[in-house]
N, C-alpha and C. Protein backbone atom coordinates (compact mmCIF):
# COMPACT_ATOMS: atom_id res chain seq x y z
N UNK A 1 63.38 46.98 -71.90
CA UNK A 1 62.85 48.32 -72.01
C UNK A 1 62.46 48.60 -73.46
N UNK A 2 61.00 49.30 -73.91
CA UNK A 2 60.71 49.88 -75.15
C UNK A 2 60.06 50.98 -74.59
N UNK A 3 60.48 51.79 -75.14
CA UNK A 3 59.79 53.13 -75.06
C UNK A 3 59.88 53.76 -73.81
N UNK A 4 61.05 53.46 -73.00
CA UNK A 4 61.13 53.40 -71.63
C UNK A 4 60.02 53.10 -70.61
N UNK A 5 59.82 51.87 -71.51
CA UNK A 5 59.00 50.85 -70.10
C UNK A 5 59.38 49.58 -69.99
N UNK A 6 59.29 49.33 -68.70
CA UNK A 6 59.75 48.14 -68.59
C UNK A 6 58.73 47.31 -68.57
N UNK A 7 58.86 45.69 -69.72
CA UNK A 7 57.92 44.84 -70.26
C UNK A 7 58.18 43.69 -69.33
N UNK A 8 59.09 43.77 -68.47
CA UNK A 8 59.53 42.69 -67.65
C UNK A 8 57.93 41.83 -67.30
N UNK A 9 57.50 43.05 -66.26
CA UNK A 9 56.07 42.62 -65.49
C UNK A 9 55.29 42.67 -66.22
N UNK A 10 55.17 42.88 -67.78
CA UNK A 10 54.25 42.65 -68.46
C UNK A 10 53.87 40.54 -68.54
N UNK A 11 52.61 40.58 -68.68
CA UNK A 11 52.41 38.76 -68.96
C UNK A 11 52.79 38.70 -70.16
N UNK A 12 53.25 37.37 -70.76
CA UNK A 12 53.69 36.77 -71.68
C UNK A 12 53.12 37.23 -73.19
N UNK A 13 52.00 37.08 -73.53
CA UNK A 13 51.40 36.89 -74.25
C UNK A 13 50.95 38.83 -75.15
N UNK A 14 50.82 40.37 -73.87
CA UNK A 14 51.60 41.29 -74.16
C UNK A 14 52.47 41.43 -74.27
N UNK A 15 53.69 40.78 -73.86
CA UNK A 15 55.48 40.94 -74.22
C UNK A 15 55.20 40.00 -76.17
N UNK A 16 54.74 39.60 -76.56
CA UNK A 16 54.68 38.42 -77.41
C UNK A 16 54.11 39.72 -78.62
N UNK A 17 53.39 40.29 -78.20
CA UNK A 17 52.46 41.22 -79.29
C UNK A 17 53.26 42.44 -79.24
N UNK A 18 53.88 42.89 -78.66
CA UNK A 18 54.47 44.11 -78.81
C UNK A 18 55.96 43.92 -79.37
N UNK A 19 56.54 42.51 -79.54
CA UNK A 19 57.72 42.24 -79.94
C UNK A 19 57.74 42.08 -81.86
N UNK A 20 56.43 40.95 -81.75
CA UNK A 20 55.81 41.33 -83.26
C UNK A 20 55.81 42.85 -83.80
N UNK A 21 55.18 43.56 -83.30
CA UNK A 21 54.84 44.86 -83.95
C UNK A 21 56.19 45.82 -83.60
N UNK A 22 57.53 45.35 -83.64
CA UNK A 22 58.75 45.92 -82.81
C UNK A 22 59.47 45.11 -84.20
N UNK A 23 59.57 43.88 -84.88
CA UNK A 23 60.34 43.21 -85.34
C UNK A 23 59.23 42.82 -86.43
N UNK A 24 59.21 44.10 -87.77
CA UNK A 24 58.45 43.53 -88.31
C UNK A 24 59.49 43.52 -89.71
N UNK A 25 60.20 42.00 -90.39
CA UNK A 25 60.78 42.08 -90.95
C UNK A 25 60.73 40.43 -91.56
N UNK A 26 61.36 40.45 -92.50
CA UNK A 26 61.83 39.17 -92.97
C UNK A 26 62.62 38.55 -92.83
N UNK A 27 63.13 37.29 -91.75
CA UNK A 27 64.69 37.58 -91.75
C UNK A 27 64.80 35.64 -91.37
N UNK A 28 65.67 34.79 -92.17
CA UNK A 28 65.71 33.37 -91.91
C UNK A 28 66.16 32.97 -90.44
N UNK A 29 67.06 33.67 -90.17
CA UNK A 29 67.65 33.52 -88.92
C UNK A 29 66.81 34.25 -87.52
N UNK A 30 65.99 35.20 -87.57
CA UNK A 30 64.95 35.94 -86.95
C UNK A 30 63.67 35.46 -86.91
N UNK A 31 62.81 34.47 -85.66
CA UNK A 31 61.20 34.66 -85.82
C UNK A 31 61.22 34.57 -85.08
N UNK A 32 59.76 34.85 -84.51
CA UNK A 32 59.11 35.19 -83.40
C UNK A 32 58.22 33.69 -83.56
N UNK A 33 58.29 32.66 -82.82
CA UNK A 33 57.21 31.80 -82.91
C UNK A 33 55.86 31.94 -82.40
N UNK A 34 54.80 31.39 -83.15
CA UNK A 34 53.83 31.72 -82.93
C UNK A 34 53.42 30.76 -81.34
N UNK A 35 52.44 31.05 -80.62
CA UNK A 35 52.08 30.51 -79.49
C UNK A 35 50.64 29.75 -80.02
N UNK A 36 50.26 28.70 -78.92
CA UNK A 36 49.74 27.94 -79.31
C UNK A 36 48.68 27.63 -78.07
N UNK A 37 47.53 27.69 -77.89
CA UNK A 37 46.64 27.12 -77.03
C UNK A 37 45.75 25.94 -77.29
N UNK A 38 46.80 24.95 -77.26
CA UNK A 38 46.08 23.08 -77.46
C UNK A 38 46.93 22.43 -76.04
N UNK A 39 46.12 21.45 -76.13
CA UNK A 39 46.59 20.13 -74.86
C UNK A 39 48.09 19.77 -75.67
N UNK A 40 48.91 19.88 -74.52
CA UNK A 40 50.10 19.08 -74.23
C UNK A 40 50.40 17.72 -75.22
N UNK A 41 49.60 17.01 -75.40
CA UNK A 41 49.55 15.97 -76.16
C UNK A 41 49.36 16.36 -77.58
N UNK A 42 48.63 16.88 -77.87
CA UNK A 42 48.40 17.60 -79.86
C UNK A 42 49.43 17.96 -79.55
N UNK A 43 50.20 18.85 -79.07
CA UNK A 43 51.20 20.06 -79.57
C UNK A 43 52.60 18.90 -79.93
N UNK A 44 52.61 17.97 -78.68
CA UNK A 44 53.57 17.05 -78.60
C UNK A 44 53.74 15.90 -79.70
N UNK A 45 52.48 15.33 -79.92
CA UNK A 45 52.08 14.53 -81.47
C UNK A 45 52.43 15.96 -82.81
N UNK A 46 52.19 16.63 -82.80
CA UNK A 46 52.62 17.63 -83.90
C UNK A 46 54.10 18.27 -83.75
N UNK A 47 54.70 18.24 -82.75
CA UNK A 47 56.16 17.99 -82.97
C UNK A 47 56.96 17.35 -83.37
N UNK A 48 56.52 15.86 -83.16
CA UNK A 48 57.37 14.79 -83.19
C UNK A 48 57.03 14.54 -84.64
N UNK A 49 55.37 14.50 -84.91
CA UNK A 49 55.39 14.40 -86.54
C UNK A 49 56.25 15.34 -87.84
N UNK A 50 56.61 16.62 -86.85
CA UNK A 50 57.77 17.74 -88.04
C UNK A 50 59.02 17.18 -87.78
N UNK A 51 59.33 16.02 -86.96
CA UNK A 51 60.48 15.50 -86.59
C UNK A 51 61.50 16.90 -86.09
N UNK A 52 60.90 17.41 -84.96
CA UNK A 52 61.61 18.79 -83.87
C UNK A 52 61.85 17.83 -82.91
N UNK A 53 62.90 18.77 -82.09
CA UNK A 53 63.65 18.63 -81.13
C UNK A 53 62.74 18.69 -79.86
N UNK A 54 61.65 19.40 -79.74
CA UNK A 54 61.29 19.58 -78.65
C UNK A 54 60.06 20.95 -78.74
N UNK A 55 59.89 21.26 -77.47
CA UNK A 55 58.95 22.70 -77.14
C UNK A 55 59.21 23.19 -75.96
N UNK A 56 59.22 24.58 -75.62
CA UNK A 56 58.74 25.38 -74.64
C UNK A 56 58.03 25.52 -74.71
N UNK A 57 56.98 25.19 -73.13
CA UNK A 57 55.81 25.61 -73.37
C UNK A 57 56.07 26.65 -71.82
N UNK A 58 55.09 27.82 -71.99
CA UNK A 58 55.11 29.32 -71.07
C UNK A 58 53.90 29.18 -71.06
N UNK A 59 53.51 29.87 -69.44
CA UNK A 59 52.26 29.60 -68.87
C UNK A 59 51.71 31.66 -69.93
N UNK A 60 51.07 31.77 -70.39
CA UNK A 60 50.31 32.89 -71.43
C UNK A 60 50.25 34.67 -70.23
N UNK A 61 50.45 33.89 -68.77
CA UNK A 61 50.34 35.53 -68.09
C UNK A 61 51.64 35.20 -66.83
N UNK A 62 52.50 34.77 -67.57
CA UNK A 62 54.10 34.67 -66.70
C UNK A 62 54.68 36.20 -66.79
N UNK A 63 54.98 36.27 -66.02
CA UNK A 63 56.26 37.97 -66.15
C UNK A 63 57.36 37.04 -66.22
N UNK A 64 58.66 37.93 -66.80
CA UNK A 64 59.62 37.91 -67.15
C UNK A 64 60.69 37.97 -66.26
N UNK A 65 60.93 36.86 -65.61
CA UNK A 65 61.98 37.13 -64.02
C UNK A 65 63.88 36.78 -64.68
N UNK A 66 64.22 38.09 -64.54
CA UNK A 66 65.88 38.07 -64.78
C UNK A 66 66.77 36.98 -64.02
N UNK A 67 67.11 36.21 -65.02
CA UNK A 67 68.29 35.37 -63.82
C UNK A 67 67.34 34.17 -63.33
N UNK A 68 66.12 34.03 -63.47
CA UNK A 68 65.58 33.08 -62.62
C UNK A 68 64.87 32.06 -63.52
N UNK A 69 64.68 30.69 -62.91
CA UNK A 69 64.24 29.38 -63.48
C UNK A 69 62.67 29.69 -62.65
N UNK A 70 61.68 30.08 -63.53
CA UNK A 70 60.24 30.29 -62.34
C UNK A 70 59.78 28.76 -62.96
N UNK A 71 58.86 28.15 -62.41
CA UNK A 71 57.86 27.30 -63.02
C UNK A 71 56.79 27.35 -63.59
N UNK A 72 56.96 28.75 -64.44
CA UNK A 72 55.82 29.01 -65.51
C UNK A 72 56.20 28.84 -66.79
N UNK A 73 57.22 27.95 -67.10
CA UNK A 73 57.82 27.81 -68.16
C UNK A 73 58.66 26.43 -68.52
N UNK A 74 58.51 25.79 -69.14
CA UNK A 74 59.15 23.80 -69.11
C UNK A 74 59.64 23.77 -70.53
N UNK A 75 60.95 22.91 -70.21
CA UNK A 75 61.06 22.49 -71.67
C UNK A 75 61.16 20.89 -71.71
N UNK A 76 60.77 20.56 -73.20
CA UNK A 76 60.17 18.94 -73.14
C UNK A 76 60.94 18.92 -74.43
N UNK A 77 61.96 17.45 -74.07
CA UNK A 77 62.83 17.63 -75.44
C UNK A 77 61.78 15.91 -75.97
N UNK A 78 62.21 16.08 -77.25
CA UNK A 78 61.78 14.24 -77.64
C UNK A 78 62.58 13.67 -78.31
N UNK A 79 63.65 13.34 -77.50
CA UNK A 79 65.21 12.60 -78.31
C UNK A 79 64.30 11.31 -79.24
N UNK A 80 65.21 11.43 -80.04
CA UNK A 80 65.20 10.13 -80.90
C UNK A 80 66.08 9.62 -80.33
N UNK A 81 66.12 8.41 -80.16
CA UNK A 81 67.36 7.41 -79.48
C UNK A 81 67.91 7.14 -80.46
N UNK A 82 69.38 7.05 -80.28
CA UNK A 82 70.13 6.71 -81.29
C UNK A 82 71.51 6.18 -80.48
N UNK A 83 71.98 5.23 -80.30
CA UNK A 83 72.85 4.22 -79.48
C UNK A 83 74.18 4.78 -80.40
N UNK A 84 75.16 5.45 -79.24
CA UNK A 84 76.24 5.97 -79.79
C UNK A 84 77.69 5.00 -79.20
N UNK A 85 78.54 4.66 -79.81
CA UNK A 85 79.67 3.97 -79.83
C UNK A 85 80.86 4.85 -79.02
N UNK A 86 82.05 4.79 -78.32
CA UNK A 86 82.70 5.59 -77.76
C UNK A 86 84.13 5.02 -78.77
N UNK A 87 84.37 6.42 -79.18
CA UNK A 87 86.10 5.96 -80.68
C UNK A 87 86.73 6.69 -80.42
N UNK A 88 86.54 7.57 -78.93
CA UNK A 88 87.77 8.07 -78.39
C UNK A 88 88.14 8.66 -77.46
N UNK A 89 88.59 9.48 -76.78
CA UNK A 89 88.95 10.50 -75.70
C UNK A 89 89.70 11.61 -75.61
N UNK A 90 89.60 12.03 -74.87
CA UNK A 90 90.13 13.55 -74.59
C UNK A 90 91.07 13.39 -73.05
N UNK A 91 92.12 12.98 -73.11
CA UNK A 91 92.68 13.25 -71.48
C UNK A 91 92.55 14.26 -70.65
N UNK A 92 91.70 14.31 -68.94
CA UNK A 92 92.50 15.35 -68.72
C UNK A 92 92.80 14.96 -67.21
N UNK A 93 92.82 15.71 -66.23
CA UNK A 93 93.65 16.01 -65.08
C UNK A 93 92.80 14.65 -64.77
N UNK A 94 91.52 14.44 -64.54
CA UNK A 94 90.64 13.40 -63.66
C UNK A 94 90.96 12.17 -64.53
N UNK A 95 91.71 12.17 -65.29
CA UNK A 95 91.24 11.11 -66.53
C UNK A 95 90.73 10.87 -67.49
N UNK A 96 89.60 10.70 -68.09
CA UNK A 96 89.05 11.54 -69.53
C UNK A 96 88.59 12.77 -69.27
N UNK A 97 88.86 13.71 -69.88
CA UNK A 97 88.27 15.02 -70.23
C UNK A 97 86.99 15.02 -71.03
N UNK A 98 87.17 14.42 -71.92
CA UNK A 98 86.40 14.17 -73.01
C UNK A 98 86.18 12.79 -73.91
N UNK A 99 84.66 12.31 -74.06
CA UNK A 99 84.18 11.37 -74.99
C UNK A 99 84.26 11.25 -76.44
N UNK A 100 84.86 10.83 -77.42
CA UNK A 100 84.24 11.02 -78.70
C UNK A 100 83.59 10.04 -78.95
N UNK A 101 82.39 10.08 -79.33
CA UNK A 101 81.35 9.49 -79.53
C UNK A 101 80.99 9.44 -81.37
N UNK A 102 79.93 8.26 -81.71
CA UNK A 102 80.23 7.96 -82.83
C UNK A 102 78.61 7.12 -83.26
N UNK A 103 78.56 6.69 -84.60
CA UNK A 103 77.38 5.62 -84.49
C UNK A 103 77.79 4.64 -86.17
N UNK A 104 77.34 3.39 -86.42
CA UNK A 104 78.03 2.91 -87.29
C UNK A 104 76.61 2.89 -88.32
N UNK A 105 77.51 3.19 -89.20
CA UNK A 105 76.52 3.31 -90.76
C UNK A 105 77.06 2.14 -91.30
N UNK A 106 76.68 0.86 -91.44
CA UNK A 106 77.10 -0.75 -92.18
C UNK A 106 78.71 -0.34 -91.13
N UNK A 107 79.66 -0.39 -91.91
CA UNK A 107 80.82 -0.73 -91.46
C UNK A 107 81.39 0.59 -90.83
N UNK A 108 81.14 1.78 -91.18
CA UNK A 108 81.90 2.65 -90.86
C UNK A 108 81.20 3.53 -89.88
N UNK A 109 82.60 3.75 -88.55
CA UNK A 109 81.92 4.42 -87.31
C UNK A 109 82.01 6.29 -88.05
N UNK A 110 81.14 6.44 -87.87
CA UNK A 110 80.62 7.92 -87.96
C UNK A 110 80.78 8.61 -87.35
N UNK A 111 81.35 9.93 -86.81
CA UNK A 111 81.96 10.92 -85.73
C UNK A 111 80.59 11.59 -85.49
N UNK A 112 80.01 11.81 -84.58
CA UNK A 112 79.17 12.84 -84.18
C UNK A 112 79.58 13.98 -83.20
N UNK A 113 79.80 13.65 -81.87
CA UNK A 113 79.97 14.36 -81.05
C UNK A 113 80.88 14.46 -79.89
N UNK A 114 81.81 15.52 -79.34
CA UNK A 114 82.38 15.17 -78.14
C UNK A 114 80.97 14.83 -76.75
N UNK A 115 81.56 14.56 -75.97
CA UNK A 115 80.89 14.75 -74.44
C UNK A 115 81.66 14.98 -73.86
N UNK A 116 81.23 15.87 -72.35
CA UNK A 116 81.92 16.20 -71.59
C UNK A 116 81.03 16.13 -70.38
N UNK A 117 79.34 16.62 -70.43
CA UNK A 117 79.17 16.76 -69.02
C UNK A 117 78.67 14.76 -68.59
N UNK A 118 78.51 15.25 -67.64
CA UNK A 118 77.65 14.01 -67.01
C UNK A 118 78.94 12.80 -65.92
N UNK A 119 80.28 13.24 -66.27
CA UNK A 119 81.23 12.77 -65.64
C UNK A 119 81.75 14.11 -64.28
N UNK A 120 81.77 12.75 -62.92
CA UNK A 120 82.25 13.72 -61.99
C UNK A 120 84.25 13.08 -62.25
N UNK A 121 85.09 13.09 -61.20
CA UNK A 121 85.69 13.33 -61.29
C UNK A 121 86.32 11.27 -61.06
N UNK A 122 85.34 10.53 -60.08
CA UNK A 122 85.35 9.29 -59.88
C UNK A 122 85.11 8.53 -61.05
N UNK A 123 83.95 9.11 -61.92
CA UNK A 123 83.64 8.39 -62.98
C UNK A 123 84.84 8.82 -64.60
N UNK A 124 85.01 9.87 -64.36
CA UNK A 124 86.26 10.26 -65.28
C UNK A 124 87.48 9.09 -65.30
N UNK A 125 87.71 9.28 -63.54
CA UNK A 125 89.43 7.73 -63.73
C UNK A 125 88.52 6.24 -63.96
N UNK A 126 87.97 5.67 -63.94
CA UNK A 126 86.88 4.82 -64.70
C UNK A 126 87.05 4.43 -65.77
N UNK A 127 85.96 5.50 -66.32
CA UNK A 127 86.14 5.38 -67.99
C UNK A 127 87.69 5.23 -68.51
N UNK A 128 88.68 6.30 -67.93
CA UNK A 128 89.98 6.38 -68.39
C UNK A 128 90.33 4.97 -68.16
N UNK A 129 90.09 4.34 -67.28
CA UNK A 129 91.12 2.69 -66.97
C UNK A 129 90.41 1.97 -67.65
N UNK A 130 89.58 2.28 -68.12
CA UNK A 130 88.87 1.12 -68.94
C UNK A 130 89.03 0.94 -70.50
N UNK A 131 89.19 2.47 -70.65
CA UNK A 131 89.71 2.99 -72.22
C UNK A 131 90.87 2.87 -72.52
N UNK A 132 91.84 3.23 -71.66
CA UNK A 132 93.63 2.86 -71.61
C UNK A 132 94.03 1.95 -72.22
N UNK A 133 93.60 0.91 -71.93
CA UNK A 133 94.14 -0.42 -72.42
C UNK A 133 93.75 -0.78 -74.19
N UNK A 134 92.91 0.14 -74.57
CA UNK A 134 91.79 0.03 -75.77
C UNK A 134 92.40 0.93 -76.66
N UNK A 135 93.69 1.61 -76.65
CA UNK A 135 94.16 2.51 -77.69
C UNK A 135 94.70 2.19 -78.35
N UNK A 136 94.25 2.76 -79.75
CA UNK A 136 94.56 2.25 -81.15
C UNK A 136 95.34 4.06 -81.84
N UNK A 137 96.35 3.38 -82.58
CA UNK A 137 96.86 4.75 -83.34
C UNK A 137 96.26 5.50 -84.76
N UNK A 138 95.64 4.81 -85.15
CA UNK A 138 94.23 4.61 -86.28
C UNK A 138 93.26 5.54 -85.68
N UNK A 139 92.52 6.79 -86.27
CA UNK A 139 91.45 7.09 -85.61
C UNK A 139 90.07 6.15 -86.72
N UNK A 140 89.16 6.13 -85.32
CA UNK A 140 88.30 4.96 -86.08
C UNK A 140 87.62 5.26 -86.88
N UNK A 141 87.11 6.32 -87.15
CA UNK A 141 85.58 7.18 -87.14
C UNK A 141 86.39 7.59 -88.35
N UNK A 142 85.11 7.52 -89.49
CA UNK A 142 85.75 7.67 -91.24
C UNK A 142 85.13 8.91 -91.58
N UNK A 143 85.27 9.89 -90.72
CA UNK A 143 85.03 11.46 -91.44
C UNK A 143 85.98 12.32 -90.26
N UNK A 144 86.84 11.68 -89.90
CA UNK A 144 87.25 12.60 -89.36
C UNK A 144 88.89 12.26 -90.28
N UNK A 145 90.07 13.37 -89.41
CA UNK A 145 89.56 14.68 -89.45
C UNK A 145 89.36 15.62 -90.03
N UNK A 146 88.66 16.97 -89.68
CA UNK A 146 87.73 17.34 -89.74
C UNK A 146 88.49 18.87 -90.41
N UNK A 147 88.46 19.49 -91.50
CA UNK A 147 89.60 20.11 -92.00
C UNK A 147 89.46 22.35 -90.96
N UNK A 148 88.25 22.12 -90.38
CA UNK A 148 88.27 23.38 -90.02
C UNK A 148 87.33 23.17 -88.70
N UNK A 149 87.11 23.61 -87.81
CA UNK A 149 86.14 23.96 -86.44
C UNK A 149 84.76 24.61 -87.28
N UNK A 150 83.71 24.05 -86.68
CA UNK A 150 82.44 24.35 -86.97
C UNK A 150 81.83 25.42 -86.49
N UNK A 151 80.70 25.92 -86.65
CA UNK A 151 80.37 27.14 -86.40
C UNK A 151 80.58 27.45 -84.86
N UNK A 152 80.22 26.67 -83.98
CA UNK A 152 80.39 27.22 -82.51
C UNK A 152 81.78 26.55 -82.09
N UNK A 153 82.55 26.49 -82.82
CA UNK A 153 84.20 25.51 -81.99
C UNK A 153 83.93 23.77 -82.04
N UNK A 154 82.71 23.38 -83.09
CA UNK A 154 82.58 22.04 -82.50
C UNK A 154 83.61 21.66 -83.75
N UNK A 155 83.25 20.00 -84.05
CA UNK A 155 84.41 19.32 -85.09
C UNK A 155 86.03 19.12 -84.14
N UNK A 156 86.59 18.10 -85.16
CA UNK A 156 87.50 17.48 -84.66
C UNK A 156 89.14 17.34 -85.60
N UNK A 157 89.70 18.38 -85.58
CA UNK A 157 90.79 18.57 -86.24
C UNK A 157 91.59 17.98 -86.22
N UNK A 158 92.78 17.41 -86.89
CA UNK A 158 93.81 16.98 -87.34
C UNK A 158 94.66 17.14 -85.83
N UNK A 159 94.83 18.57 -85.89
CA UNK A 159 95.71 18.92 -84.11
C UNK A 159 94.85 18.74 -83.07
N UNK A 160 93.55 18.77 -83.04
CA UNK A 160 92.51 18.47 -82.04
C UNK A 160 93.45 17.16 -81.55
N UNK A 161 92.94 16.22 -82.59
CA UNK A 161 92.78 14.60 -82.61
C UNK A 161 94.02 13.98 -81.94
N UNK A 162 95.42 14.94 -82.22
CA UNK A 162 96.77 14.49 -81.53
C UNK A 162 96.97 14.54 -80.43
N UNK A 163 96.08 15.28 -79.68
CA UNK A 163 95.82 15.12 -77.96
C UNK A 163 95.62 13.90 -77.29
C-alpha cells in the first residue's frame, strides 16, 4: 500500500518507478536495482564477468502475487565450482545433523560452511556410518575455532565444535 493503493496489481516496471521516487536516498545497504532489457545471454556474460552470484530476471508487466511462486519471475544462479572436503559433523537424531565442509589452500583445510539441507533421513545414517569410523580429536580445518557467531548465527565456535 502507498497512498492507500494497492500496487500489488500494478505491473512490475510501475511498482519499480514509484518505489524510486518513494526511496530517494543514499544508503550502502539500500538500492533499488536498475532493470534491464537485453537477451538472457548479454545480461548472463555481464554477470559472470562482475564475478555475481546470479540474476532475477521478472517478466516487466508481472503483478505482485502474495505467498506465491508465479512463472513470471526465475532465478539463475552461476556457481563457481569449487570441490569442498567434508572435516566434520554435527550429530543428530537420523545421524548427521550437519556437514562441515571445507576446501584446501596447499596444506591447510579451510572451514567454509555447515550443510544441512539435501539429506533425508536414509542418507543422514549413511553418511553417519561412514564418518564414524573417521573421527579424529584434532579439528582439521586451520581457522577454526571461530571466536564469536557471524552476522546471521553462521561460524563455528569453540562450544559449537564440542558437539
Amino acid at each position: 500500500m502507498y497512498n492507500n493503493r494497492d500496487l500489488t496489481r500494478l505491473p512490475l516496471v510501475e511498482r519499480h518507478e514509484i518505489t524510486k521516487s518513494i526511496l530517494r536516498f543514499e544508503s550502502p545497504r539500500v538500492r533499488i536495482a536498475d532493470h534491464f532489457t537485453v537477451p538472457a545471454t548479454d545480461m548472463l556474460s555481464a554477470i559472470q564477468g562482475q564475478g555475481l552470484e546470479g540474476v532475477v530476471a521478472k517478466s516487466k508487466d508481472s503483478r505482485y502475487e502474495i505467498g506465491k511462486r508465479s512463472g513470471s519471475w526465475a532465478k539463475y544462479r552461476l556457481n563457481s565450482g569449487q570441490e569442498l572436503v567434508i572435516g566434520g559433523y554435527i550429530p543428530g537424531a537420523h545421524g548427521v545433523d550437519v556437514i562441515v565442509v571445507g576446501y584446501y589452500r596447499g596444506e591447510d583445510l579451510i572451514y567454509v560452511a555447515r550443510v544441512r539441507s539435501g539429506f533425508v533421513p536414509a542418507s543422514r545414517r549413511q553418511v553417519f556410518a561412514r564418518l564414524k569410523p573417521l573421527l579424529i580429536s584434532k579439528c582439521p580445518f586451520v581457522n577454526l575455532p571461530e571466536r564469536h557467531k557471524g552476522r546471521w548465527g553462521e561460524g563455528l565456535t569453540a562450544a559449537d565444535m564440542e558437539k
